[in-house]
C-alpha atoms as a PDB file:
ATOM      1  CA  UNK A   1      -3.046 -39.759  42.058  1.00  0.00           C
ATOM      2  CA  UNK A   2      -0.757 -41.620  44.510  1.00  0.00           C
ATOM      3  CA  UNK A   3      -2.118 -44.543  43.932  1.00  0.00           C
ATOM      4  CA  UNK A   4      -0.755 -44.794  40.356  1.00  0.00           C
ATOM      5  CA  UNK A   5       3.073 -44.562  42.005  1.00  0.00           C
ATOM      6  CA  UNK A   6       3.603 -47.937  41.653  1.00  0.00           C
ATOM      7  CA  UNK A   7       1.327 -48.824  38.890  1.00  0.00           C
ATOM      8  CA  UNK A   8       2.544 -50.730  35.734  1.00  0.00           C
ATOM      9  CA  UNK A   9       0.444 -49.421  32.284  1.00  0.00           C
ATOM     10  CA  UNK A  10       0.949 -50.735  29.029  1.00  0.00           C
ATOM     11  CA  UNK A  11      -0.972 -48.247  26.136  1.00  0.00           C
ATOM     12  CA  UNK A  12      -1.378 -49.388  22.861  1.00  0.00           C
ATOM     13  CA  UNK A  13      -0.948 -46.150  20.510  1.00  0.00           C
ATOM     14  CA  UNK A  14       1.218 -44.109  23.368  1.00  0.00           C
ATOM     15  CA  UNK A  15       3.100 -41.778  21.375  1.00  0.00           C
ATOM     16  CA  UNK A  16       0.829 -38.988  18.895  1.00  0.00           C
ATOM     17  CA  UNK A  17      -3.252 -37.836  19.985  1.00  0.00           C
ATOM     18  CA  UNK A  18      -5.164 -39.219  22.753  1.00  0.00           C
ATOM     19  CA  UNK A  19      -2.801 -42.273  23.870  1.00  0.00           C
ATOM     20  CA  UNK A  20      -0.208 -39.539  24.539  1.00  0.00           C
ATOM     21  CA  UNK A  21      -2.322 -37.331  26.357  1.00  0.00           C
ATOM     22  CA  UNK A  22      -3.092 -40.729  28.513  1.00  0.00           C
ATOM     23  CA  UNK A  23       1.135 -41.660  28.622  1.00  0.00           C
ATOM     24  CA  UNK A  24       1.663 -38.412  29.789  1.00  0.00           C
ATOM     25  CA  UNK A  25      -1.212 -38.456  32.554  1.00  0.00           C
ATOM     26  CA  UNK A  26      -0.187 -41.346  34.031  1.00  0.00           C
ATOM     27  CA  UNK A  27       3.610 -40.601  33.946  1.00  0.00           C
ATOM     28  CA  UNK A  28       2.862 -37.052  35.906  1.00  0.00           C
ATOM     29  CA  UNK A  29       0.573 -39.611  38.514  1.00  0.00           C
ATOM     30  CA  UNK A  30       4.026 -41.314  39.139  1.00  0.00           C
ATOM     31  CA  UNK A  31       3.390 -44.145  37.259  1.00  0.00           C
ATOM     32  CA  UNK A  32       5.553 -47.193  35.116  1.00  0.00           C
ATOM     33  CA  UNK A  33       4.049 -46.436  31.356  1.00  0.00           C
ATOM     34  CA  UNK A  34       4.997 -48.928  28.821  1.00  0.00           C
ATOM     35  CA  UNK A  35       3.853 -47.401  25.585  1.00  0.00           C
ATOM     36  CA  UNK A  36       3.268 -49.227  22.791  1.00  0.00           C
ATOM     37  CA  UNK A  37       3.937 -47.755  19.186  1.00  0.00           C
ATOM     38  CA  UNK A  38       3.555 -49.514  15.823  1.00  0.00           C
ATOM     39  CA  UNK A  39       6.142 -47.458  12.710  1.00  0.00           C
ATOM     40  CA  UNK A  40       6.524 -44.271  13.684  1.00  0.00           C
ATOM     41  CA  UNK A  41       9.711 -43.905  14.930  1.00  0.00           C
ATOM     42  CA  UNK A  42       9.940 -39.752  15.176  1.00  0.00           C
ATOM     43  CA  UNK A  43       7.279 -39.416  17.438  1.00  0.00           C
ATOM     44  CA  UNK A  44       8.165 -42.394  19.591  1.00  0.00           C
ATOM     45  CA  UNK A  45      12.010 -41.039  19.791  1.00  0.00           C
ATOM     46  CA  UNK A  46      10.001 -37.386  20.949  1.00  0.00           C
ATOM     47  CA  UNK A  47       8.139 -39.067  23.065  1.00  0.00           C
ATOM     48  CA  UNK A  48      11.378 -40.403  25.131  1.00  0.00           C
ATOM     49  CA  UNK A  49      13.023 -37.490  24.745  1.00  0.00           C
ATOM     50  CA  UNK A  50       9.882 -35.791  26.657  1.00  0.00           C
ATOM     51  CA  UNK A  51      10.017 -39.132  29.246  1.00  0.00           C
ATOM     52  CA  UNK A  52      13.310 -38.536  30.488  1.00  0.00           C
ATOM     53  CA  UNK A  53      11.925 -35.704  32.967  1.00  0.00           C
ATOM     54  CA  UNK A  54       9.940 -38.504  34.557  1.00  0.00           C
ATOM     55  CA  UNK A  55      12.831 -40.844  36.135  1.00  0.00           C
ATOM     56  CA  UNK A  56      12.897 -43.693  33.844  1.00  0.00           C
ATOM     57  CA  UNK A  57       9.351 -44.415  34.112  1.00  0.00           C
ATOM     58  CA  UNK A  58       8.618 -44.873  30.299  1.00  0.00           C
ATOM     59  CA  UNK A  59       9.524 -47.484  28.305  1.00  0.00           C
ATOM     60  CA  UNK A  60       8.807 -47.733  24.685  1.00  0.00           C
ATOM     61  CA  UNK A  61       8.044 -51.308  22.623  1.00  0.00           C
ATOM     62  CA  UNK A  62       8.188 -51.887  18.600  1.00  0.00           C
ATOM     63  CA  UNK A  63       4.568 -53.505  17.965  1.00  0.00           C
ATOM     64  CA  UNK A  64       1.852 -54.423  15.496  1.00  0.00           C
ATOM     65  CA  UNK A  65      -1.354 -55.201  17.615  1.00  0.00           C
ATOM     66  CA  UNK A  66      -2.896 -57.071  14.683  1.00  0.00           C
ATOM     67  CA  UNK A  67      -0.221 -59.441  14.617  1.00  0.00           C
ATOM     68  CA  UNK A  68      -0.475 -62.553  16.987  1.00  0.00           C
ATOM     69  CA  UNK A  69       3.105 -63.048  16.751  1.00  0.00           C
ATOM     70  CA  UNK A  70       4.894 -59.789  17.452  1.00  0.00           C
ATOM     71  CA  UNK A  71       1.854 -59.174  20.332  1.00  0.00           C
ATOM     72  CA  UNK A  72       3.412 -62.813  22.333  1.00  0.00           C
ATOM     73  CA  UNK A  73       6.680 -61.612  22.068  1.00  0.00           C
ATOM     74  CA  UNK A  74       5.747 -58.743  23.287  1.00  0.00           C
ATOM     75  CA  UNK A  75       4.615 -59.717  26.214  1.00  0.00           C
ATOM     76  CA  UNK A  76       7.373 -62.528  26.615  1.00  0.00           C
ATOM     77  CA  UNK A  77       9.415 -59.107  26.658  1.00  0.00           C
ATOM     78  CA  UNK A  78       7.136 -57.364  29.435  1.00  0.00           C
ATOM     79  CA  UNK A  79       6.918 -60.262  31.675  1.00  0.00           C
ATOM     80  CA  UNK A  80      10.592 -60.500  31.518  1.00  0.00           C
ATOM     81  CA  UNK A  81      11.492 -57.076  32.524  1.00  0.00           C
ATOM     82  CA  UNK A  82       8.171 -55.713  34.442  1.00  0.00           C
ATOM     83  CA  UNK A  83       6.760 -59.559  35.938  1.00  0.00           C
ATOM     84  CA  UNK A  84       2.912 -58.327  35.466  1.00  0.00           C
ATOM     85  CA  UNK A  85       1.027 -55.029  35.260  1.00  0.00           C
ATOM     86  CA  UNK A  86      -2.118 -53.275  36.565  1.00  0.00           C
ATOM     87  CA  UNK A  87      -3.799 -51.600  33.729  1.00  0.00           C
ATOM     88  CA  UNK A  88      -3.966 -51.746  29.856  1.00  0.00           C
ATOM     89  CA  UNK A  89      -5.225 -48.970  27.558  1.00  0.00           C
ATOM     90  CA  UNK A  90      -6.361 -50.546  24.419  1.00  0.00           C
ATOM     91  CA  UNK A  91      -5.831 -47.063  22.523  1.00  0.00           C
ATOM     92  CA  UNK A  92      -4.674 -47.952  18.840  1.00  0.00           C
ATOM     93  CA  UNK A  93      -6.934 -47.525  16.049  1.00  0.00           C
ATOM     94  CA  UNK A  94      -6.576 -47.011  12.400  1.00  0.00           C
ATOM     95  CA  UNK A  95      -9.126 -45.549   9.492  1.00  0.00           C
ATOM     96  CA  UNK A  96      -9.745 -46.034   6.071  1.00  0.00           C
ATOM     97  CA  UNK A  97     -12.256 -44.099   4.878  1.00  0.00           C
ATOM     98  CA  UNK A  98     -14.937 -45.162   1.705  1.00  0.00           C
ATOM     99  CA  UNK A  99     -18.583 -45.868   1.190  1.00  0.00           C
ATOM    100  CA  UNK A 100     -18.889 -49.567   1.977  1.00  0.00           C
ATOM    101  CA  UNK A 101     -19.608 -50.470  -2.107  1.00  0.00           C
ATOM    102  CA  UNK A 102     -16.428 -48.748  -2.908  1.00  0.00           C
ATOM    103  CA  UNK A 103     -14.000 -50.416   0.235  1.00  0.00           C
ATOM    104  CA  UNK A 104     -11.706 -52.565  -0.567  1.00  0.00           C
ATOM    105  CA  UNK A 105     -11.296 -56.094   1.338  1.00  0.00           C
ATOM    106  CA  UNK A 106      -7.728 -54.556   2.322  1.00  0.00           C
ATOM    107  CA  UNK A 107      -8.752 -51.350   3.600  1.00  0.00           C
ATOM    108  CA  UNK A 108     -12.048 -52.847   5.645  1.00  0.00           C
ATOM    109  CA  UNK A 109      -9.418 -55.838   6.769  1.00  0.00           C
ATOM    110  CA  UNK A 110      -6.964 -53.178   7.642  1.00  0.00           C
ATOM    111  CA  UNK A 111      -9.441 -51.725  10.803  1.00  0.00           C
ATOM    112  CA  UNK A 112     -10.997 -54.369  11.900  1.00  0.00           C
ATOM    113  CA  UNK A 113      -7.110 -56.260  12.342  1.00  0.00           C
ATOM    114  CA  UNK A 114      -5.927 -53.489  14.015  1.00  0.00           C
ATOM    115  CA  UNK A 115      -8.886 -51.787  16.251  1.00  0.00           C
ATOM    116  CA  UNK A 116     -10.928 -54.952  16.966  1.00  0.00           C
ATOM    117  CA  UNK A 117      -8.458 -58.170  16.524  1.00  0.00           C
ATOM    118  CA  UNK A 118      -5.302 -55.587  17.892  1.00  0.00           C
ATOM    119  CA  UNK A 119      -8.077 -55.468  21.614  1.00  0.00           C
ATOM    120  CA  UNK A 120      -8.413 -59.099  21.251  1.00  0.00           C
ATOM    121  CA  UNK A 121      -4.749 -59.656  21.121  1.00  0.00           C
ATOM    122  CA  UNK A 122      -3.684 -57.258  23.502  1.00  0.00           C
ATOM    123  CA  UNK A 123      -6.274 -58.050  26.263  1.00  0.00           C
ATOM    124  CA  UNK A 124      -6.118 -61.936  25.652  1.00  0.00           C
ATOM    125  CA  UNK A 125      -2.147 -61.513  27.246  1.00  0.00           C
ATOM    126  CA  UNK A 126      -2.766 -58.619  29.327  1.00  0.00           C
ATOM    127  CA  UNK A 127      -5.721 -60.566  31.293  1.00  0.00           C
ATOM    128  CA  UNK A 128      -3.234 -63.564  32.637  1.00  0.00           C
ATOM    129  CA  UNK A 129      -0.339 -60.997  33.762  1.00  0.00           C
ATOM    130  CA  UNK A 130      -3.327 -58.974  35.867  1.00  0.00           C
ATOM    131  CA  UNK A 131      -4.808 -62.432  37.446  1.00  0.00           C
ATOM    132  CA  UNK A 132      -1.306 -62.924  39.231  1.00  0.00           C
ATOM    133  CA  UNK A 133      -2.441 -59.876  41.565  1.00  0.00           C
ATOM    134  CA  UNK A 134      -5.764 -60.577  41.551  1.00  0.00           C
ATOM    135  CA  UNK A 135      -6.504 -56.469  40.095  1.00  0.00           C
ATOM    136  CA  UNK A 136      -6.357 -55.000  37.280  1.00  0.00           C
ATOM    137  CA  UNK A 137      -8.009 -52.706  35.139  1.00  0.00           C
ATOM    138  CA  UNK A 138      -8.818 -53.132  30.930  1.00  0.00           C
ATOM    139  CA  UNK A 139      -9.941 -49.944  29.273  1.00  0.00           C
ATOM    140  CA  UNK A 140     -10.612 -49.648  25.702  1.00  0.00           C
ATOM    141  CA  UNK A 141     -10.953 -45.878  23.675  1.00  0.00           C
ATOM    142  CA  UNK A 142     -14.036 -46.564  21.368  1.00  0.00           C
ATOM    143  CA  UNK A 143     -16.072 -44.136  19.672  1.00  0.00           C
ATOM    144  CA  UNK A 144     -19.689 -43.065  19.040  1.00  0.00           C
ATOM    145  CA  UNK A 145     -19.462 -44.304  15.740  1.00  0.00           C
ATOM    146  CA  UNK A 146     -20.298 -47.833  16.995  1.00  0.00           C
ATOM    147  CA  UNK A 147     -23.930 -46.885  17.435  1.00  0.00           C
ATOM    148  CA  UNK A 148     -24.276 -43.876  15.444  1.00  0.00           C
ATOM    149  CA  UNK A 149     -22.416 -44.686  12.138  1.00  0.00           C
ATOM    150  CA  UNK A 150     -21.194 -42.220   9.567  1.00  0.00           C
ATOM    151  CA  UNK A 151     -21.454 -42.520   5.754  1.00  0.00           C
ATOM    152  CA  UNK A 152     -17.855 -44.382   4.626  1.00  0.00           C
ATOM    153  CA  UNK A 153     -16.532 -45.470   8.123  1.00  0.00           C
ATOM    154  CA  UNK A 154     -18.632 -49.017   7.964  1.00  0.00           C
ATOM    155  CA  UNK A 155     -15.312 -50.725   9.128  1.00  0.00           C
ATOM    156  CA  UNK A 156     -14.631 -47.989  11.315  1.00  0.00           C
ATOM    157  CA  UNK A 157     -17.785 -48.524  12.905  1.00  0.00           C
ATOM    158  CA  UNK A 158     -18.248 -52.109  12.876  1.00  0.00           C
ATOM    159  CA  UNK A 159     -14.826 -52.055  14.649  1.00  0.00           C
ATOM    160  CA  UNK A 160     -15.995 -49.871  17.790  1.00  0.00           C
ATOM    161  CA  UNK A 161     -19.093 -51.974  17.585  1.00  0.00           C
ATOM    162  CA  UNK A 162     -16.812 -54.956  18.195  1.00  0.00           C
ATOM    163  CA  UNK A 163     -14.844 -53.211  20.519  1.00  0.00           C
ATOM    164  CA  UNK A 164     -17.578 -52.227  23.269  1.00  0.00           C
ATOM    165  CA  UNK A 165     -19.430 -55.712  22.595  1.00  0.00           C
ATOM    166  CA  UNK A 166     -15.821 -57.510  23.766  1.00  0.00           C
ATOM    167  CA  UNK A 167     -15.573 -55.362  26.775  1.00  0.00           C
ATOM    168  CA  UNK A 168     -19.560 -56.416  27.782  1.00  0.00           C
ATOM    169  CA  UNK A 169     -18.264 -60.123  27.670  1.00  0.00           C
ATOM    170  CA  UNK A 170     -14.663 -59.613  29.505  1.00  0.00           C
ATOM    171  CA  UNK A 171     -15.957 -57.444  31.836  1.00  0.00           C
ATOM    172  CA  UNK A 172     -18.047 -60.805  33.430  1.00  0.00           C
ATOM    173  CA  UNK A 173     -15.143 -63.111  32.333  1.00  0.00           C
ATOM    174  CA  UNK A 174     -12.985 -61.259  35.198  1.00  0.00           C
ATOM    175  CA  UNK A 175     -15.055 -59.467  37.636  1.00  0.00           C
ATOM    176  CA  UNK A 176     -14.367 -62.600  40.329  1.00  0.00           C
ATOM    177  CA  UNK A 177     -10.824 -61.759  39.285  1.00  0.00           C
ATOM    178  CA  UNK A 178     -11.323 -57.884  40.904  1.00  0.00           C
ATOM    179  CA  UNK A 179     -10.521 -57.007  37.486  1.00  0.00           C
ATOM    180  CA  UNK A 180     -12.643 -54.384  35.615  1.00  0.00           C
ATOM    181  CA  UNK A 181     -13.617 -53.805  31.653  1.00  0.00           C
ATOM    182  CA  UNK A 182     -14.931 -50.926  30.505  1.00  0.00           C
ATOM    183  CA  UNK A 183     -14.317 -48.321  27.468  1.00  0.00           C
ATOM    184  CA  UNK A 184     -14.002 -44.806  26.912  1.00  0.00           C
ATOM    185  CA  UNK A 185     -15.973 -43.518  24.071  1.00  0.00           C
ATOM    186  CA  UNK A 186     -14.327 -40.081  23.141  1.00  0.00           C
ATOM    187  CA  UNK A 187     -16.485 -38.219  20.368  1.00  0.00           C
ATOM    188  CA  UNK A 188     -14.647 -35.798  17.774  1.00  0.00           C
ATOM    189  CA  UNK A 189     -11.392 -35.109  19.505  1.00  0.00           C
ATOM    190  CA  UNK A 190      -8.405 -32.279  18.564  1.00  0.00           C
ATOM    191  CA  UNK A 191      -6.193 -34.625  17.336  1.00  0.00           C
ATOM    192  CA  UNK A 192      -4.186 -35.887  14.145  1.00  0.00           C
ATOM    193  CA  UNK A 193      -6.272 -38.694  13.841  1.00  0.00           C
ATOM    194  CA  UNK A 194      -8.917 -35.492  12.447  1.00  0.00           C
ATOM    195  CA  UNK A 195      -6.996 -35.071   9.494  1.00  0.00           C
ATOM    196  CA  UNK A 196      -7.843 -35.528   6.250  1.00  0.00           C
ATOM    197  CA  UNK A 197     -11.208 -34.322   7.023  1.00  0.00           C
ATOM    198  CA  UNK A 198     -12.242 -30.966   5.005  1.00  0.00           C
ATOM    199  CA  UNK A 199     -13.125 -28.100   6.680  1.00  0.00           C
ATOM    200  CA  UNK A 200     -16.894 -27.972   5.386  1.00  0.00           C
ATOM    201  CA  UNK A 201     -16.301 -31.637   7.130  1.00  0.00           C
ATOM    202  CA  UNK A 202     -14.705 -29.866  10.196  1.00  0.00           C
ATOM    203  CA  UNK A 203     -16.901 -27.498  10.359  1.00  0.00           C
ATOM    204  CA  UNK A 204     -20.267 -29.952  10.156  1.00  0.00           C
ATOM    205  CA  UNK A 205     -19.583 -32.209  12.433  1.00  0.00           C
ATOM    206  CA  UNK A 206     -18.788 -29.367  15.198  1.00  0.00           C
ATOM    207  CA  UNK A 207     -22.334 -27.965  14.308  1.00  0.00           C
ATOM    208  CA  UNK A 208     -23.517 -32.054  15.813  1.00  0.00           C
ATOM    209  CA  UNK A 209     -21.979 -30.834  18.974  1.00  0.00           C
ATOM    210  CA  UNK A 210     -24.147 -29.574  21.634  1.00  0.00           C
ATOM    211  CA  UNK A 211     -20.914 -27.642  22.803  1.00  0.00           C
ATOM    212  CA  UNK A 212     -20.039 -26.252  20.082  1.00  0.00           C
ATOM    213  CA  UNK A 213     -16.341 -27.274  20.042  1.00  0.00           C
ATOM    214  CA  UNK A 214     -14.150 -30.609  19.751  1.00  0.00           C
ATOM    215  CA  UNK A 215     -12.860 -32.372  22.841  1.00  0.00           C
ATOM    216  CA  UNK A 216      -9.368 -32.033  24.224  1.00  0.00           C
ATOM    217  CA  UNK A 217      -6.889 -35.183  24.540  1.00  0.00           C
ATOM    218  CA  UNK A 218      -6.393 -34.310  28.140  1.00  0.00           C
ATOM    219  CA  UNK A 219      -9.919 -34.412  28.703  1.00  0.00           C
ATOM    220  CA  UNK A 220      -9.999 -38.157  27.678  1.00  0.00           C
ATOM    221  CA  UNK A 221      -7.026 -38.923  29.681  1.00  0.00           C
ATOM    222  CA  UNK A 222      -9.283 -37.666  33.102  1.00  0.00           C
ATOM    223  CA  UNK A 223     -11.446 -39.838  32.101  1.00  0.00           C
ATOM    224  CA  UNK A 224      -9.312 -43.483  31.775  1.00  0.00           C
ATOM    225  CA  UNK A 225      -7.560 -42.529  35.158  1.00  0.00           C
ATOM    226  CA  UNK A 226     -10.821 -42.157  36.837  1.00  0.00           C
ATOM    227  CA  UNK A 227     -11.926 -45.835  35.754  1.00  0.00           C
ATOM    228  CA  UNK A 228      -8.349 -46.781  36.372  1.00  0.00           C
ATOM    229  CA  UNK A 229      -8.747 -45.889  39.714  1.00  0.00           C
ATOM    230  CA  UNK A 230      -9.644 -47.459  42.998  1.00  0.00           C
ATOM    231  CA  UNK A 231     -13.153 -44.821  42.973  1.00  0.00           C
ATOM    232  CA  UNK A 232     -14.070 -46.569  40.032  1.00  0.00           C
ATOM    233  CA  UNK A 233     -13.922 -50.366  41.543  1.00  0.00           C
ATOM    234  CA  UNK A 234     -17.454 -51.147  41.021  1.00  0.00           C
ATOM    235  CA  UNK A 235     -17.939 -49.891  37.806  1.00  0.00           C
ATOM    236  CA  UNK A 236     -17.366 -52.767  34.914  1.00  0.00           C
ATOM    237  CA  UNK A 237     -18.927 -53.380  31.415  1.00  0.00           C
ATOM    238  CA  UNK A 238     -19.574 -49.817  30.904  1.00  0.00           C
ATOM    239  CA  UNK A 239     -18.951 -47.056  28.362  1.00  0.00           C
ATOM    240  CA  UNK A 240     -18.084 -43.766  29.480  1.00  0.00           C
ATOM    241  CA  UNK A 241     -18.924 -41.113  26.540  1.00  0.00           C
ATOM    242  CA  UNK A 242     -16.271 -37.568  26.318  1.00  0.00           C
ATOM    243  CA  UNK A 243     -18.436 -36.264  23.983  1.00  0.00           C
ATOM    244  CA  UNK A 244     -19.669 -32.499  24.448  1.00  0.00           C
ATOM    245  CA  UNK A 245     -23.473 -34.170  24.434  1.00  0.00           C
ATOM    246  CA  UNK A 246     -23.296 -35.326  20.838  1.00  0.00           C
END
């Protein structure tokens, strides 16, 4: 984890689930996290409140990744103040659940603006900051549900789809640049992002699980510092699944 000390990270999604998990692994590695959070102010001011143990090392930004405009300022703001940065964790997503028939054009346009045009934005800015060192690392939390689909998560789905098909073309856009692409494809995860989901819901999609439980956060977080890391230099255009065997 040394290497990491003098890392820069921006994470999309930084302060609630599985981007906090990943703020929170990287911080304890020793590095610069510069979290990224879109309205929710509570758990972004807990989140500092929890940073201040790590020696001003996180930094917290205002921003909707499915808007062009606040996602250039943005990174008019990072430049500024950090100059470039290593490694980008393209970890905010959004659902709106319905059967496809039923969906309406605001909820489908809702996902795919924020999980698939949100990775666009975010790794179209990151990619130049990264190509002043000549390294860098893009990592993008997917899902399952790109390939497998559930019943009323067609955005959702076509979305992740997007997501890992992106990271296929980046990842030979920049590998001359010693820059890798890849994504991390968690499966049903212990998080917030569960809710809303019965428990006859809860309790049939844990029967899918060869393991018999849900993931951790923490255990997705191992996962993007390994391909974040120099042991993981030669992999690129891949999809790393933290999914109990589903």
């Amino acid at each position: 984890m040394e290497e990491f000390k003098n890392k820069k990270i921006i994470i999309t999604g930084a302060t609630r689930g599985i981007g906090l998990a990943i703020a929170m692994s990287y911080l304890q590695a020793g590095a610069t996290v510069i979290g990224i959070y879109h309205h929710n102010q509570k758990a972004a001011d807990k989140f500092l409140a929890q940073g201040r143990a790590f020696n001003n090392k996180l930094f917290l930004f205002q921003c909707d990744v499915s808007n062009p405009e606040e996602v250039l300022q943005l990174y008019k703001d990072v430049e500024e103040k950090f100059e470039d940065i290593d490694i980008l964790v393209n970890n905010a997503g959004v659902r709106r659940d319905a059967v496809l028939a039923m969906m309406s054009v605001p909820d489908w346009q809702c996902v795919i603006d924020t999980n698939l045009t949100g990775t666009y934005l975010m790794s179209k800015y990151a990619i130049p900051l990264m190509m002043k060192k000549k390294w860098g690392r893009v990592i993008t939390i997917t899902s399952p549900v790109a390939y497998m689909g559930f019943a009323g998560q067609a955005n959702y789905a076509a979305s992740k789809a997007g997501q890992i098909g992106m990271m296929k073309s980046l990842a030979k856009e920049t590998a001359k640049k010693k820059i890798t692409v890849n994504c991390v494809s968690p499966g049903f995860i212990d998080t917030e992002f569960l809710d809303g989901l019965t428990q006859e819901q809860l309790a049939e999609y844990k029967k899918m699980i060869p393991m018999r439980r849900f993931g951790m956060p923490e255990e997705v977080a191992d996962a993007v510092l390994f391909l974040s890391s120099e042991k993981a230099a030669y992999i690129s255009g891949s999809v790393l699944e933290i999914n109990g065997g589903l």
